[in-house]
Protein backbone atom coordinates (compact mmCIF):
# COMPACT_ATOMS: atom_id res chain seq x y z
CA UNK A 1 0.00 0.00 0.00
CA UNK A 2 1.40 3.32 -0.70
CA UNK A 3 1.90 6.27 1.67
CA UNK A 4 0.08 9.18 1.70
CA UNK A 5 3.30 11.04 1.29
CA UNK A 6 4.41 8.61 -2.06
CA UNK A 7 0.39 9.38 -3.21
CA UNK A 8 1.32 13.02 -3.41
CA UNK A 9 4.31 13.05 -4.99
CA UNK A 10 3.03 10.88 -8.06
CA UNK A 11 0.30 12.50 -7.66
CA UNK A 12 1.54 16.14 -7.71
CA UNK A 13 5.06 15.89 -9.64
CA UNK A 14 5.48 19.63 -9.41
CA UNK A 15 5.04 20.00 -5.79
CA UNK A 16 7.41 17.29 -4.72
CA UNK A 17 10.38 18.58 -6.89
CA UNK A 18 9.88 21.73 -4.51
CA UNK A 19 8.47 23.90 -8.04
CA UNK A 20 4.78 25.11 -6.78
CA UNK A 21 2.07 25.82 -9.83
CA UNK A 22 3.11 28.73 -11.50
CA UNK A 23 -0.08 30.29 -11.15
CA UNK A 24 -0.72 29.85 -7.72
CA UNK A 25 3.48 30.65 -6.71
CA UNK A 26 3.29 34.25 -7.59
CA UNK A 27 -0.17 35.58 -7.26
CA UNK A 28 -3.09 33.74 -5.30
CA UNK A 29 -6.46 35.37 -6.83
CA UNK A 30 -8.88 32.72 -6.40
CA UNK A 31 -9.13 30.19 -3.39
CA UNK A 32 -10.59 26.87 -3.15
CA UNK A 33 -11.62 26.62 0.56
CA UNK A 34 -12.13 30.08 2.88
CA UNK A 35 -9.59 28.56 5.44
CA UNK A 36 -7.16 29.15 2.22
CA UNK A 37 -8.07 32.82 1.82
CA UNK A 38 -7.71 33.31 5.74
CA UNK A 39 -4.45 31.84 5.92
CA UNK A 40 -3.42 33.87 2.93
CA UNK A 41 -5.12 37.16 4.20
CA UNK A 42 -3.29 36.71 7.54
CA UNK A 43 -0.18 35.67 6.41
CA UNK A 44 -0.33 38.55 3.89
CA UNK A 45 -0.48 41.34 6.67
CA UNK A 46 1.66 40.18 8.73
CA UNK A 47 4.74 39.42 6.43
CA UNK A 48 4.12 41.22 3.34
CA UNK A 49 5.04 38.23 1.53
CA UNK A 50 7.33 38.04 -1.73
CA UNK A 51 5.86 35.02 -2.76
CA UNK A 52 2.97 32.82 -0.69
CA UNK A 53 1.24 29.90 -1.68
CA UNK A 54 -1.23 28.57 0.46
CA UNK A 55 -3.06 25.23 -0.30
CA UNK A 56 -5.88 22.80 0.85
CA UNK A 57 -4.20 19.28 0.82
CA UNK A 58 -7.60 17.65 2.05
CA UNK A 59 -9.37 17.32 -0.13
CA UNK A 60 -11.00 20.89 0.87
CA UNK A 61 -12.23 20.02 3.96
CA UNK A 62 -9.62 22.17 5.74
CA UNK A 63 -7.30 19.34 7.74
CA UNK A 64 -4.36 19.94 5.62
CA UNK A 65 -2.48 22.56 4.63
CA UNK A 66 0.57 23.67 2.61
CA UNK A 67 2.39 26.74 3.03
CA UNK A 68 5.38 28.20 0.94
CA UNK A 69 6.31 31.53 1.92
CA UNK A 70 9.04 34.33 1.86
CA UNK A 71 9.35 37.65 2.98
CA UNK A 72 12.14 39.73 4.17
CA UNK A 73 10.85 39.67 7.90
CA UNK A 74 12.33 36.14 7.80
CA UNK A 75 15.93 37.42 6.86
CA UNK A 76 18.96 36.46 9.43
CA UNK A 77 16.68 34.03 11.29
CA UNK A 78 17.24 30.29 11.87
CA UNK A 79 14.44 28.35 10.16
CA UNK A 80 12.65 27.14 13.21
CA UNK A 81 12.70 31.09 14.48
CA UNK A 82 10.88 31.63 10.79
CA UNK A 83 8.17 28.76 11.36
CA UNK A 84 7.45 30.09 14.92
CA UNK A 85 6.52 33.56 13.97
CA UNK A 86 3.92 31.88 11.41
CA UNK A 87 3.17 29.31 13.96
CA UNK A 88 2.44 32.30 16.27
CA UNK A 89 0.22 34.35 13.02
CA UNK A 90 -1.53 31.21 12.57
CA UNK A 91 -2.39 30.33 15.69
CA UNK A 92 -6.04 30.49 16.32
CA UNK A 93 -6.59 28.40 12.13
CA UNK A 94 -3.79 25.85 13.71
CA UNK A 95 -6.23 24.61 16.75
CA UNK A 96 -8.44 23.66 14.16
CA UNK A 97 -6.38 22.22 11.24
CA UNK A 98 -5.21 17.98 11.58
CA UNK A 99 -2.02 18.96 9.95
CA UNK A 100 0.40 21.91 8.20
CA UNK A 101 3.42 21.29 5.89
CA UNK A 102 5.28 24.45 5.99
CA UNK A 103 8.30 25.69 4.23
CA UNK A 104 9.24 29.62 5.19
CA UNK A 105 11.86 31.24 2.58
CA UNK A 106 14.18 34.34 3.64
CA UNK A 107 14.75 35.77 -0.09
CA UNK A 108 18.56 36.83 -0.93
């Protein structure tokens, strides 16, 4: 039986080689769940984001997420520092969620 980890990746191709939808990488315009367009909105105003992608891995019943983000707030931090401060944002959509896969990006 595969895992749900292998299902994704053959799955999703593009997301396991670490190379997000195009579409979706540099400008989120349309969500597919609200708990996406909260976690964007949030995320948004609190780390003016160069680049955020925010996704519904459930199935869009709002268990799973996956976050990609970078923004210069993050720059001269260790990673886990980086994941805490969205941790922190997130906080109240986190008590609710089963699960978040989170990658934070301090841009060069």
């Amino acid at each position: 039986m595969l895992s749900l980890a292998l299902t994704r990746r053959i799955a999703r191709p593009q997301l396991a080689a670490g190379i997000p939808a195009l579409a979706r990488w540099y400008s989120q315009k349309t969500f597919n769940t609200d708990g996406e367009r909260v976690i964007y909105e949030k995320l948004t105003e609190k780390f003016k984001p160069s680049e955020l992608q925010v996704e519904d891995v459930s199935g869009g019943c709002g268990t799973f997420y996956q976050i990609v983000i970078a923004s210069d707030e993050f720059k001269g931090l260790p990673l886990v520092k980086q994941q805490r401060l969205v941790n922190q944002t997130l906080k109240e959509e986190i008590q609710g969620i089963h699960g978040l896969q989170l990658k934070t990006i301090a841009p060069k």
